[in-house]
Protein backbone atom coordinates (compact mmCIF):
# COMPACT_ATOMS: atom_id res chain seq x y z
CA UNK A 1 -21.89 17.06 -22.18
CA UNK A 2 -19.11 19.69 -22.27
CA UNK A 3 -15.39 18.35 -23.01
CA UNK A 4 -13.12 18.64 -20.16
CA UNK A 5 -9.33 19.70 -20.77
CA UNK A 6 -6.26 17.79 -19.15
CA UNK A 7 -3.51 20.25 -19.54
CA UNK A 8 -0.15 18.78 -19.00
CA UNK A 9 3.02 20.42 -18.98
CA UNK A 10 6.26 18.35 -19.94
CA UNK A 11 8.65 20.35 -18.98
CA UNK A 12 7.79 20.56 -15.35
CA UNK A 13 8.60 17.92 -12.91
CA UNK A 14 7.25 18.08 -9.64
CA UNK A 15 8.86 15.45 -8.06
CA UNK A 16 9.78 11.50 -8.40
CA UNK A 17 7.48 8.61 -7.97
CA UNK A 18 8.78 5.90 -5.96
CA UNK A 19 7.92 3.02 -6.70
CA UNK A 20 6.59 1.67 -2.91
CA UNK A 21 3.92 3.91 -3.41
CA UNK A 22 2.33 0.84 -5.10
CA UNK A 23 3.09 -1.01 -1.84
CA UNK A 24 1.65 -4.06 -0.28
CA UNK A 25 0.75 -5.14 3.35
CA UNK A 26 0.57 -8.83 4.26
CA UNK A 27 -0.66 -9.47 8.05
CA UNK A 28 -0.94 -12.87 10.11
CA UNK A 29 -4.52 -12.37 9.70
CA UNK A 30 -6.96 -14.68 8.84
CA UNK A 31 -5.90 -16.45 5.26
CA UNK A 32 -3.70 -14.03 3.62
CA UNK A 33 -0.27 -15.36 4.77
CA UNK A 34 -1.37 -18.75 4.91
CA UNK A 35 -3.37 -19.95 1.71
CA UNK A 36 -2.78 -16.80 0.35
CA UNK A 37 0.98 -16.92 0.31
CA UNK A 38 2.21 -19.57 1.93
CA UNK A 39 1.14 -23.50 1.50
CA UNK A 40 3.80 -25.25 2.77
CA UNK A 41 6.31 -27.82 1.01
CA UNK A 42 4.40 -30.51 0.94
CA UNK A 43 0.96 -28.75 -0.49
CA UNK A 44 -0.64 -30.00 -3.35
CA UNK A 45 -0.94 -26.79 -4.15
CA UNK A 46 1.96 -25.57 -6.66
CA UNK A 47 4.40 -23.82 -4.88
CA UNK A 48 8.23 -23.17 -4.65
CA UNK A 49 9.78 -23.21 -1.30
CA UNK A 50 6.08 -23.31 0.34
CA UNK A 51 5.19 -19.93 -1.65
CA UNK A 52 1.90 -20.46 -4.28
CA UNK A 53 3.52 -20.21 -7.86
CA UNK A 54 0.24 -18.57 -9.28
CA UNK A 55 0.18 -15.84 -6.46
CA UNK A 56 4.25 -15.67 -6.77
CA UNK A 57 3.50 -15.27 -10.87
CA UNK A 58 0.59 -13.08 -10.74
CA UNK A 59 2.20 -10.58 -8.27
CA UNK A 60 5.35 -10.55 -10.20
CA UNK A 61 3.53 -9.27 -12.73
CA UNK A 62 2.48 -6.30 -11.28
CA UNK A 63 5.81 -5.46 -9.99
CA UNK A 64 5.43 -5.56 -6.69
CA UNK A 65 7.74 -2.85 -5.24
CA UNK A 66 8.11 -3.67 -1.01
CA UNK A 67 5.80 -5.86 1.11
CA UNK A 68 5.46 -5.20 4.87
CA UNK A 69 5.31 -7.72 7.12
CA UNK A 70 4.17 -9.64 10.08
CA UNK A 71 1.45 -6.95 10.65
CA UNK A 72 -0.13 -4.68 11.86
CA UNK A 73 -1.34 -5.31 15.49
CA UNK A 74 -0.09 -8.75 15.11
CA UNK A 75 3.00 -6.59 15.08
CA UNK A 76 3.53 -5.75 18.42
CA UNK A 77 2.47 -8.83 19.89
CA UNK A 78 5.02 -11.26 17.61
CA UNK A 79 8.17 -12.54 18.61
CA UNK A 80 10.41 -13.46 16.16
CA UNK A 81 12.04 -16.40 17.67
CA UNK A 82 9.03 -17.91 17.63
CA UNK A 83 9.07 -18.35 13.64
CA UNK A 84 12.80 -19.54 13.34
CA UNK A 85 14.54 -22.60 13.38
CA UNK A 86 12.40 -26.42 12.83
CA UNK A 87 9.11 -25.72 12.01
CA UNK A 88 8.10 -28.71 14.43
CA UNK A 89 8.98 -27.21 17.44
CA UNK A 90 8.17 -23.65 16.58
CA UNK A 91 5.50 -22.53 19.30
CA UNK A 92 1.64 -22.31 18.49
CA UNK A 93 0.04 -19.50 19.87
CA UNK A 94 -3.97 -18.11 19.43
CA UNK A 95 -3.90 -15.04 17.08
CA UNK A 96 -5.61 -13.43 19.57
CA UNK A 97 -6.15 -10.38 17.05
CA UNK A 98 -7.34 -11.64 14.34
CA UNK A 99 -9.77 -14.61 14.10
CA UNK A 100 -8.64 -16.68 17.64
CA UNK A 101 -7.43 -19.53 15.60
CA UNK A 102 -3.67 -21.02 15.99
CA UNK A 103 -0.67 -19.57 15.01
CA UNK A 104 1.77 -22.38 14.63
CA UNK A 105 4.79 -19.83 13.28
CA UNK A 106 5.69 -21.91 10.51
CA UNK A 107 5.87 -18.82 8.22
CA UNK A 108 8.49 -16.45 10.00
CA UNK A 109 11.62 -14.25 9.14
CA UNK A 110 13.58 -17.14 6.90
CA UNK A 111 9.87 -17.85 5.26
CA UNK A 112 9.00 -14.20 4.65
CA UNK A 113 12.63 -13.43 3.24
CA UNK A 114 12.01 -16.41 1.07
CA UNK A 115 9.14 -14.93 -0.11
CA UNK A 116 10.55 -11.50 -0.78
CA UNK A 117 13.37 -13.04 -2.92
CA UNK A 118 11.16 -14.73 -4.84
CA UNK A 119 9.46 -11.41 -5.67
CA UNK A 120 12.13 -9.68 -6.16
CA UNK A 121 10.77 -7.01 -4.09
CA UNK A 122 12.51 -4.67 -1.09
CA UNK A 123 11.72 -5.42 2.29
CA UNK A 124 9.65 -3.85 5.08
CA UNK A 125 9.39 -5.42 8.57
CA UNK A 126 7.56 -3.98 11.44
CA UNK A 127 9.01 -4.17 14.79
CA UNK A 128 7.36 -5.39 18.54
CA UNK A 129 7.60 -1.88 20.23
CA UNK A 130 4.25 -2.98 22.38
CA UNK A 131 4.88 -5.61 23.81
CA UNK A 132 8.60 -6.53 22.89
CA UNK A 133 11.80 -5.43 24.46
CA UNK A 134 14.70 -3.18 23.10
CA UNK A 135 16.88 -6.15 23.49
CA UNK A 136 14.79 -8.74 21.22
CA UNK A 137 13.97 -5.55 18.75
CA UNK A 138 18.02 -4.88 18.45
CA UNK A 139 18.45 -8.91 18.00
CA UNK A 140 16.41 -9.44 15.57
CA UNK A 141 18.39 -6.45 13.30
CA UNK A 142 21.58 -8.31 14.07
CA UNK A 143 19.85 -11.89 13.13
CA UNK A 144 18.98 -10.63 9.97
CA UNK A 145 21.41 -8.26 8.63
CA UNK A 146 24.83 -8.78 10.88
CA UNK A 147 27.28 -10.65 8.48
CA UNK A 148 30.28 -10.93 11.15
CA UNK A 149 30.94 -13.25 13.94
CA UNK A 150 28.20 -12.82 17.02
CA UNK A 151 25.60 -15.12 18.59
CA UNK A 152 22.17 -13.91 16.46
CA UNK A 153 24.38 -13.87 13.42
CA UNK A 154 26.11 -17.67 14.64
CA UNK A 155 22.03 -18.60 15.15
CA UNK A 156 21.40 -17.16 11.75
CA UNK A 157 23.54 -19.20 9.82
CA UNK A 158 22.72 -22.73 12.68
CA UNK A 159 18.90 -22.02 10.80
CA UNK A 160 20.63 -22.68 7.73
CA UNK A 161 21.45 -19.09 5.93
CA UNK A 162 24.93 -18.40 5.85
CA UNK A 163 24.60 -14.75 4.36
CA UNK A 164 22.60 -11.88 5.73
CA UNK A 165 19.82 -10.49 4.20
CA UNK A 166 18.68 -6.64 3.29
CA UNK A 167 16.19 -4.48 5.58
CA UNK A 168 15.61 -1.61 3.36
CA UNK A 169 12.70 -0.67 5.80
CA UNK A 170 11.73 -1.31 9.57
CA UNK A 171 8.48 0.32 11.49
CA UNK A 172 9.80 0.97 15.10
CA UNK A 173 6.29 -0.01 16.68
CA UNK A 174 2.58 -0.26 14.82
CA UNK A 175 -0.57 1.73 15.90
CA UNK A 176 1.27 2.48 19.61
CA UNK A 177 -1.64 5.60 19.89
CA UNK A 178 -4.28 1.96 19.72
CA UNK A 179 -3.36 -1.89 19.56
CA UNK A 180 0.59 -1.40 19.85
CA UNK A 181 0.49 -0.47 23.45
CA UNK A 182 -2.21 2.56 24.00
CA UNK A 183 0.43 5.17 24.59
CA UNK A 184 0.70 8.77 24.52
CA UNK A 185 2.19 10.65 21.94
CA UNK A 186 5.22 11.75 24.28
CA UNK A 187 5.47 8.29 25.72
CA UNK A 188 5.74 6.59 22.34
CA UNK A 189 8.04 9.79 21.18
CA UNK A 190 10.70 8.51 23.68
CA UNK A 191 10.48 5.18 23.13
CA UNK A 192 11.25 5.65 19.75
CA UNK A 193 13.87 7.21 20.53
CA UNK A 194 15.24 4.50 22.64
CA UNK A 195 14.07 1.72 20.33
CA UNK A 196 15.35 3.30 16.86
CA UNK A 197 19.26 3.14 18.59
CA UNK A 198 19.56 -0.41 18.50
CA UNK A 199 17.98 -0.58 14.77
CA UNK A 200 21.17 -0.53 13.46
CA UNK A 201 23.03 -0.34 10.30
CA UNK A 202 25.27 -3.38 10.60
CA UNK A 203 26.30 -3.11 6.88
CA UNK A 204 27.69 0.53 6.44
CA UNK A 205 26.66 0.40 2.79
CA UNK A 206 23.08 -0.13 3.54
CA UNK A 207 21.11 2.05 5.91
CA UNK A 208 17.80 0.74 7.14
CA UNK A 209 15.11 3.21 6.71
CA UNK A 210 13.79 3.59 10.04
CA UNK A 211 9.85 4.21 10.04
CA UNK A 212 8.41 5.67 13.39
CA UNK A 213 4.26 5.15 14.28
CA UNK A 214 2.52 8.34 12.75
CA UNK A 215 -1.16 8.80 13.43
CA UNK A 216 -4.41 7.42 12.91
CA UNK A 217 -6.26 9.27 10.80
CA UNK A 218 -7.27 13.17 11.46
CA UNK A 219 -4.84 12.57 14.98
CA UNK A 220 -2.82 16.07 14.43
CA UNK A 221 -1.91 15.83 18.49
CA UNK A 222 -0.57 12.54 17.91
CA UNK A 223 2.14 13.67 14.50
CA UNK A 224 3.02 16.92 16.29
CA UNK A 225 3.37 15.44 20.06
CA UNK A 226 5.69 12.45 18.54
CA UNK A 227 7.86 15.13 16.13
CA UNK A 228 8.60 17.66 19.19
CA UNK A 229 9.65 14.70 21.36
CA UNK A 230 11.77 13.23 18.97
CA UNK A 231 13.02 16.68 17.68
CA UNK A 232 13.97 17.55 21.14
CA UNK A 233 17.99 17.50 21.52
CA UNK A 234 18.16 15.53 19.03
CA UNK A 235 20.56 17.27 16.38
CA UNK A 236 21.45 14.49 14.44
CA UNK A 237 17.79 14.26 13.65
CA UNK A 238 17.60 13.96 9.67
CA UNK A 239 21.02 11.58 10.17
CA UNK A 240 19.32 7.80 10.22
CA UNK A 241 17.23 8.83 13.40
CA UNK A 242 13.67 8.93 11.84
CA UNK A 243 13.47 8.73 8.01
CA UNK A 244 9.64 8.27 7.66
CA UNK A 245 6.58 8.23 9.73
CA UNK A 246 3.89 6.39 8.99
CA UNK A 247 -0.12 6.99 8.51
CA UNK A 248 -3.50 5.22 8.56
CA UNK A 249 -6.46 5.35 6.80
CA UNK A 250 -9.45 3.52 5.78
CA UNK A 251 -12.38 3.40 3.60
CA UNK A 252 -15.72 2.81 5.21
CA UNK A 253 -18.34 4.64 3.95
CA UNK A 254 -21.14 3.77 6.58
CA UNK A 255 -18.69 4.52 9.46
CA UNK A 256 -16.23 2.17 11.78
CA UNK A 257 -18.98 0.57 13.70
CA UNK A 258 -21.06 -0.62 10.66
CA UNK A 259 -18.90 0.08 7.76
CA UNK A 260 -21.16 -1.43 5.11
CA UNK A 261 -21.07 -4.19 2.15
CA UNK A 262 -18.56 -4.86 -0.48
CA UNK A 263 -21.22 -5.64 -3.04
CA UNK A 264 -24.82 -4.01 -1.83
CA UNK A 265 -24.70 -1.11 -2.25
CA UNK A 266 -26.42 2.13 -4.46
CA UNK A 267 -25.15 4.96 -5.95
CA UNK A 268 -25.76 6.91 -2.62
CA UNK A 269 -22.95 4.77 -1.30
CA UNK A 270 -20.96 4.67 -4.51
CA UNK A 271 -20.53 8.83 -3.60
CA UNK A 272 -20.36 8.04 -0.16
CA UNK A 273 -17.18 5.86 -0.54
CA UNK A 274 -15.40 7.92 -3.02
CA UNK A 275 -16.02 11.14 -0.82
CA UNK A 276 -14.64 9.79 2.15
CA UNK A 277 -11.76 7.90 0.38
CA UNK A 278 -10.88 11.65 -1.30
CA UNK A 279 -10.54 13.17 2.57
CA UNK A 280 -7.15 11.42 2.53
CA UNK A 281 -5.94 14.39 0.39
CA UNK A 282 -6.83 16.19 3.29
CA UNK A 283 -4.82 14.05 5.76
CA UNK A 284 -2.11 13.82 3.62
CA UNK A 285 -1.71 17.56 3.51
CA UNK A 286 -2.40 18.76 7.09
CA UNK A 287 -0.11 16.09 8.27
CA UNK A 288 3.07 17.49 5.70
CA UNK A 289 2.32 20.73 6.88
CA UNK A 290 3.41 19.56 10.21
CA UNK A 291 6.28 17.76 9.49
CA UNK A 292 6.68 20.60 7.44
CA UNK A 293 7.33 22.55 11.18
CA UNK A 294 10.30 20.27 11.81
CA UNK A 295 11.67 19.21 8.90
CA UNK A 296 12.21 21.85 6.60
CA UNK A 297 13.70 20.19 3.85
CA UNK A 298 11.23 17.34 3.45
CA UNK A 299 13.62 14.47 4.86
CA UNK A 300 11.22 12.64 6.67
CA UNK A 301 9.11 10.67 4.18
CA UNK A 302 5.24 10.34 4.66
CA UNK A 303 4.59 6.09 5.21
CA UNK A 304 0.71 5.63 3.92
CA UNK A 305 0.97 1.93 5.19
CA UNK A 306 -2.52 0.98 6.03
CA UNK A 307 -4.76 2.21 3.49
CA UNK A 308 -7.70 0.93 1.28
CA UNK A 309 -11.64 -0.31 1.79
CA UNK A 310 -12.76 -1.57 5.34
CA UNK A 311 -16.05 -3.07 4.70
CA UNK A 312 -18.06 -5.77 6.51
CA UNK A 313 -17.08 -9.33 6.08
CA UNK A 314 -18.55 -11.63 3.28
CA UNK A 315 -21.45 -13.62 4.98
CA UNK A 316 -20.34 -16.73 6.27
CA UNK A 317 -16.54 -16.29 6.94
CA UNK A 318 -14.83 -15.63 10.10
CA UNK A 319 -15.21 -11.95 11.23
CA UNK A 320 -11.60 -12.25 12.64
CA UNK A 321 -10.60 -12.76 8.82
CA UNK A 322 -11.65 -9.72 7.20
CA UNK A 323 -11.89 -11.43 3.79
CA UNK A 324 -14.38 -8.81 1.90
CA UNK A 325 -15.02 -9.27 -2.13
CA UNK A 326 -13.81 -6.72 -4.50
CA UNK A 327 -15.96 -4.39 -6.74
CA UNK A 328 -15.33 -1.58 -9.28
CA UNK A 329 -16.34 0.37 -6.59
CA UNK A 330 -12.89 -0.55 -4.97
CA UNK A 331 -11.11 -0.02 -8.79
CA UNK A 332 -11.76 3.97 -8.59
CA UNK A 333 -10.88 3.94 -5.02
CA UNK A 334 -7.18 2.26 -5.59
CA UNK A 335 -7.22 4.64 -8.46
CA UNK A 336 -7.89 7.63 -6.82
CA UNK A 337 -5.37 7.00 -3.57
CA UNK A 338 -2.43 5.75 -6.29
CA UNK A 339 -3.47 9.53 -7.98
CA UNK A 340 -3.48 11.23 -5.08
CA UNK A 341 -0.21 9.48 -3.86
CA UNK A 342 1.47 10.20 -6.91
CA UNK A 343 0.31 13.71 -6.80
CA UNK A 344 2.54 14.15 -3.13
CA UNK A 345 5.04 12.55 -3.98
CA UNK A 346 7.21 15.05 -2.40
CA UNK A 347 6.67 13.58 1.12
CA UNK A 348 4.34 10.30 0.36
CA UNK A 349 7.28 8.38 -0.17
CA UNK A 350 5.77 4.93 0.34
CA UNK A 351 2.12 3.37 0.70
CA UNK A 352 1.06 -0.23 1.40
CA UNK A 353 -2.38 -1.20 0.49
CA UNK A 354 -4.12 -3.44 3.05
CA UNK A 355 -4.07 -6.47 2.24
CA UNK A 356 -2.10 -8.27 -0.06
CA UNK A 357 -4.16 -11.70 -0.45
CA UNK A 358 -7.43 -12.35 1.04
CA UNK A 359 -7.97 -9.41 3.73
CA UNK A 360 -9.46 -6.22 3.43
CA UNK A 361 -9.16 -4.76 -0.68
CA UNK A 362 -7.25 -7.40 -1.07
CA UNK A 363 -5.15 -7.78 -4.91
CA UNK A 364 -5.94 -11.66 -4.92
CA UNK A 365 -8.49 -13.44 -3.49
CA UNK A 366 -7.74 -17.38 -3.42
CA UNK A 367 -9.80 -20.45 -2.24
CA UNK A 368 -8.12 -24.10 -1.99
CA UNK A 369 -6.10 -23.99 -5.21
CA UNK A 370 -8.49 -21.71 -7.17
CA UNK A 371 -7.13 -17.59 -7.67
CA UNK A 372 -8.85 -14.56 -8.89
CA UNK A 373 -7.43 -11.52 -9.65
CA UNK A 374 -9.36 -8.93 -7.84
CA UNK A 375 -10.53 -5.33 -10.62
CA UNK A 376 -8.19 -3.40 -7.86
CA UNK A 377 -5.46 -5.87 -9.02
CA UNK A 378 -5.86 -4.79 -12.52
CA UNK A 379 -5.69 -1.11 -11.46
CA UNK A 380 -2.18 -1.59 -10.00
CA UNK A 381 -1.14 -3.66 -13.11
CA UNK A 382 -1.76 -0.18 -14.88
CA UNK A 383 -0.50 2.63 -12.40
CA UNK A 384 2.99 0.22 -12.59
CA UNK A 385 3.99 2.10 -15.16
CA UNK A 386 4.31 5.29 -13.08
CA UNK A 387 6.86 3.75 -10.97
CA UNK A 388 9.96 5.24 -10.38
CA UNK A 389 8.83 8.11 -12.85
CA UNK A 390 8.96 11.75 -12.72
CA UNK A 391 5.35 13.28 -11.66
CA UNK A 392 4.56 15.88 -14.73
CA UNK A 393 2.66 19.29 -13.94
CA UNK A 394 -0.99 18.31 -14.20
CA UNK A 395 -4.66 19.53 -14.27
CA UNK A 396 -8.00 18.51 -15.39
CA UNK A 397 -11.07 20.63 -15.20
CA UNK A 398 -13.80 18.19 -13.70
CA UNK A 399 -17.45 19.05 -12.28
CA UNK A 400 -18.67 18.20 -8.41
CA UNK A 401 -21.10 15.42 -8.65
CA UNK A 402 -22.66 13.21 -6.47
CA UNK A 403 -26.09 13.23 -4.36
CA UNK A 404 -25.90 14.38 -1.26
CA UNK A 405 -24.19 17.85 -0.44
CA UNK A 406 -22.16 16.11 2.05
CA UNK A 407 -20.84 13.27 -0.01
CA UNK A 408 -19.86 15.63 -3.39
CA UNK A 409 -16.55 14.12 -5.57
CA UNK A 410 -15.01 15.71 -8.40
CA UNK A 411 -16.15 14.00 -11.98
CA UNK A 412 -12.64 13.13 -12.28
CA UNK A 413 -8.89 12.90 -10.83
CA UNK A 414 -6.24 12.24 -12.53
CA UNK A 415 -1.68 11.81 -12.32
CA UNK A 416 0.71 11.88 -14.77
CA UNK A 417 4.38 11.04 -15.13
CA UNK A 418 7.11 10.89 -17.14
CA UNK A 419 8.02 7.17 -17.42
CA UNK A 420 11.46 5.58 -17.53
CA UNK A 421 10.50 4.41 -21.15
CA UNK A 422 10.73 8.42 -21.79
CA UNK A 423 6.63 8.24 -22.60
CA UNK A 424 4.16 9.90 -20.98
CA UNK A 425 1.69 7.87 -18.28
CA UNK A 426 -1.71 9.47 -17.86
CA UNK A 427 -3.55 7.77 -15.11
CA UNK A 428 -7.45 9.15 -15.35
CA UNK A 429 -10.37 7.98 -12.82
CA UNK A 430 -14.19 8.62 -13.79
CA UNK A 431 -15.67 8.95 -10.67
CA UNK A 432 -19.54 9.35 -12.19
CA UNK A 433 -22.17 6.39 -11.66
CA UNK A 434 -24.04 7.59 -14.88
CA UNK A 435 -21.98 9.71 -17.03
CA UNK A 436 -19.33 9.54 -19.92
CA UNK A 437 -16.85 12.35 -19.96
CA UNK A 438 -15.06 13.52 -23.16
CA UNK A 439 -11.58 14.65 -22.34
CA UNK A 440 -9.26 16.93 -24.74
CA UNK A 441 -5.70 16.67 -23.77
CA UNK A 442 -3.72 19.52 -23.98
CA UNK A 443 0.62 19.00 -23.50
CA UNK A 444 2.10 22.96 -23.34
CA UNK A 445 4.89 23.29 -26.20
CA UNK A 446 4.77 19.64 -26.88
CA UNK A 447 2.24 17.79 -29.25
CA UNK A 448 1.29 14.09 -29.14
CA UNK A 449 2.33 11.76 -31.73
CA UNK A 450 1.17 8.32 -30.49
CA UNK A 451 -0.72 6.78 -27.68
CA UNK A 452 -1.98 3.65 -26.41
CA UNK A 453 -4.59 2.88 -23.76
CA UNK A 454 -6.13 0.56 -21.67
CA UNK A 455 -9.20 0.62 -19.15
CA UNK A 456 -10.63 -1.11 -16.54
CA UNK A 457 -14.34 -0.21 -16.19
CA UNK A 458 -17.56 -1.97 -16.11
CA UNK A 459 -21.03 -1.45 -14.26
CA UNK A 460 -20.48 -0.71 -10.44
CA UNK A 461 -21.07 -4.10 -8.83
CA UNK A 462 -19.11 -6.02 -11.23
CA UNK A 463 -16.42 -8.52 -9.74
CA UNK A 464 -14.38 -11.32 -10.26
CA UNK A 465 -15.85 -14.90 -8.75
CA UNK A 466 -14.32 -18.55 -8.63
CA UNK A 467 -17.09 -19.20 -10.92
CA UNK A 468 -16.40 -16.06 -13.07
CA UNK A 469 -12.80 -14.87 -13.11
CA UNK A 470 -12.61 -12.71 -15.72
CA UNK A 471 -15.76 -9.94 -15.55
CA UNK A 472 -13.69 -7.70 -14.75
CA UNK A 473 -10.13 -7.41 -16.07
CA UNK A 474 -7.43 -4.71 -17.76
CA UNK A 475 -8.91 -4.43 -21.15
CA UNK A 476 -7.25 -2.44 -24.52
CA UNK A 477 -8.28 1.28 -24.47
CA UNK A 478 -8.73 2.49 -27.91
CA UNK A 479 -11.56 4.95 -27.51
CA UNK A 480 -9.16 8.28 -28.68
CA UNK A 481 -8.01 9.98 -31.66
CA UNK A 482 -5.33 12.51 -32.18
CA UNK A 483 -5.79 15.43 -33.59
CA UNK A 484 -3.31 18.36 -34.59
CA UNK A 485 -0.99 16.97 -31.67
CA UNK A 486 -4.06 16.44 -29.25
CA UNK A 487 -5.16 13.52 -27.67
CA UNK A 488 -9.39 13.31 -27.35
CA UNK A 489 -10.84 10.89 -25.67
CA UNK A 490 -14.03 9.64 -23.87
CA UNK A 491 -13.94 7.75 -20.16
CA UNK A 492 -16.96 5.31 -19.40
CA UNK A 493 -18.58 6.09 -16.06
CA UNK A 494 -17.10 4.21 -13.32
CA UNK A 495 -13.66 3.63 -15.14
CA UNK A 496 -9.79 3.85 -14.59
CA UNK A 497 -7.85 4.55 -17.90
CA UNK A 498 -3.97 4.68 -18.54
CA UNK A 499 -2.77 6.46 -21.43
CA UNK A 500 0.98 6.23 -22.91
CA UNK A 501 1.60 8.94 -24.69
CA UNK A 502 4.93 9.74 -26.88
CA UNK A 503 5.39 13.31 -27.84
């Protein structure tokens, strides 16, 4: 087994690493807001204000940058005055998205802002564009953020909070080219237009970072016909009129229709998944190089807010719910998207993994008063040290493995910043099913003087149960040695390693 190098240069910053690229996504859908989040005052459950004080503690912990919220297609069929005021006469509705069960509202805008505070986290919240009006869109900016004298804000205060709050984000519409509506490009490109004027910035120290519906996927019609509508006489473009637009992609390595299982699976589909969940390098780059058309000077931030596994629910549990266990398969894929985010962070300026608690590759997985943190928990708990740093010039030679010429991944990926603490984060995955890799790192006119690691790794289908909550976790790294100012090193197969480096 040949050593691979990791050359890093120190003195070249690429760009900085917001921290909401280590977003999250919480959705009315099946039990991630309620269970997962939210148990109510009066739960036996622990909570504070109705929000679970282990979930609260445990996300808090890995510094949780922005949550969006209410969805998702729930999005654009939620209207907000349906989750304010007394929780007893807030209408019940059927989710008819997500699982056909009853929607009683009793987690809304005061709940979810509640929620955020006690995170300590920025806020994103996604607009009705779908099926809402401009009217109830531009009311529920002025609810939330207007601190002077007018009915929403008079209503505001009646529901018992006197101040306003901060939108640092809002998503003018969700999935409008599917669930949000079914539009055209062109058609949603005007309504955007319409809908974004009435987002406005009540607070002229705070503008609201207005986030318009990008495409699904490999839909290149969809980002250039929405960018040459908007763009259209529209001079004060880059001025608060679109500051992001968003994109979607998921992980399912047996395709949409069948998608596959979380936990059976062979090293086929181990490739399989980690091809396909590489191919959003791809998407990420063909879709900058047409924003790259209209905005020249890289304004308009690249919103990854749907991303992560999509495989077939756990046998047993509602298929509305999309509550899927968690592998190591899903570690290396939350490592490689966080690398690859990092990596463009010239236009990915945020990403929001779907979902939070309890859907999808979820970070936490609960059931009655029992929690588990999930291995792609303990993934995020490392990359958190990347936040808000300054990406570093990076490259590491790595072979193509895998088994079928289609499905082919590079041995390894890797990122690496220069921290806030003024150390360096290295951020490797180890994409191989069989195979240790011995890495020599190399840092151009700069040598290392002291490092310290940790890993989460383990055999492919290892997880975290109710029964068995710690199989998986972030474990000390120690498996390195420096030598005349280099750092060597060997990464288990199937493993994600951070290294802090000082130099």
């Amino acid at each position: 087994m040949s050593t691979k190098k990791l050359f890093i240069n120190p003195a070249k910053t690429l760009g900085h690493i917001n921290p909401e690229i280590q977003g999250q996504f919480s959705e009315h859908l099946g039990r991630c807001i309620y269970e997962g989040i939210y148990v109510g005052d009066d739960s036996n459950i622990p909570n504070v204000n109705g929000m679970r004080t282990d979930v609260m503690d445990a996300l808090r912990a890995i510094k949780v940058p922005v949550v969006r919220w209410p969805g998702g297609c729930f999005a654009d069929e939620y209207h907000w005055k349906d989750g304010i005021g007394e929780k007893s006469t807030r209408k019940r509705m059927i989710n008819t998205h997500w699982g056909g069960v009853v929607e009683d509202n009793s987690y809304g805008t005061h709940e979810y802002m509640e929620f955020c505070r006690q995170l300590g986290c920025k806020t994103y919240i996604n607009g009705n564009l779908g099926s809402g009006t401009v009217a109830e869109m531009s009311e529920w900016v002025e609810y939330m953020t207007f601190s002077g004298v007018s009915p929403m804000a008079d209503l505001r205060k009646k529901n018992g909070h006197e101040e306003p709050w901060n939108v640092d984000f809002f998503g003018v519409g969700n999935e409008n080219w599917g669930c949000g509506g079914n539009m055209t490009p062109e058609f949603y490109g005007n309504e955007y237009r319409r809908y974004q004027t009435y987002v406005r910035d009540y607070n002229s120290d705070r503008h609201i970072f207005k986030i318009a519906c990008g495409p699904n996927v490999d839909d290149y019609s969809w980002m250039d016909g929405v960018l040459k509508t908007c763009f259209r006489n529209a001079p004060d473009f880059l001025h608060g009129f679109m500051d992001g637009i968003s994109l979607h992609y998921y992980t399912h390595p047996e395709g949409w229709e069948v998608k596959g299982s979380a936990t059976d699976f062979d090293d086929k589909v181990w490739y399989k998944t980690l091809s396909k969940t590489m191919y959003i390098e791809e998407l990420i780059e063909r879709h900058a190089a047409i924003l790259d058309r209209y905005d020249h000077g890289k304004k308009i931030g690249l919103i990854v807010d749907e991303w992560g596994t999509w495989f077939t629910v756990e046998p047993g549990t509602n298929p509305g719910f999309l509550y899927q266990q968690n592998t190591i398969r899903d570690a290396l894929v939350a490592g490689i998207n966080l690398n690859i985010f990092n990596k463009h962070c010239d236009r990915v300026r945020m990403a929001n993994i779907a979902q939070m608690i309890n859907v999808l590759q979820a970070v936490i997985l609960t059931d009655g008063e029992r929690m588990i943190k999930t291995p792609t928990y303990h993934v995020f708990d490392m990359y958190k040290a990347h936040q808000d740093a300054e990406l570093l010039e990076s490259y590491i030679e790595s072979e193509i493995i895998g088994i079928e010429d289609e499905f082919k991944v590079p041995s390894l990926t890797e990122s690496v910043s220069l921290g806030t603490d003024g150390q360096i984060h290295i951020t490797v995955c180890n994409l191989s099913a069989d195979a240790d890799h011995d890495i020599e790192t190399i840092l151009s006119d700069a040598g290392v003087e002291e490092a310290l690691g940790e890993i989460v790794t383990g055999d492919m289908h290892d997880m975290n149960t109710f029964e068995d909550t710690d199989r998986v976790t972030k474990k000390e790294f120690s498996e390195f040695r420096i030598t005349d100012g280099r750092l060597n090193f060997t990464i288990p197969k199937c493993s994600v390693v951070h290294l802090s480096v000082r130099f």
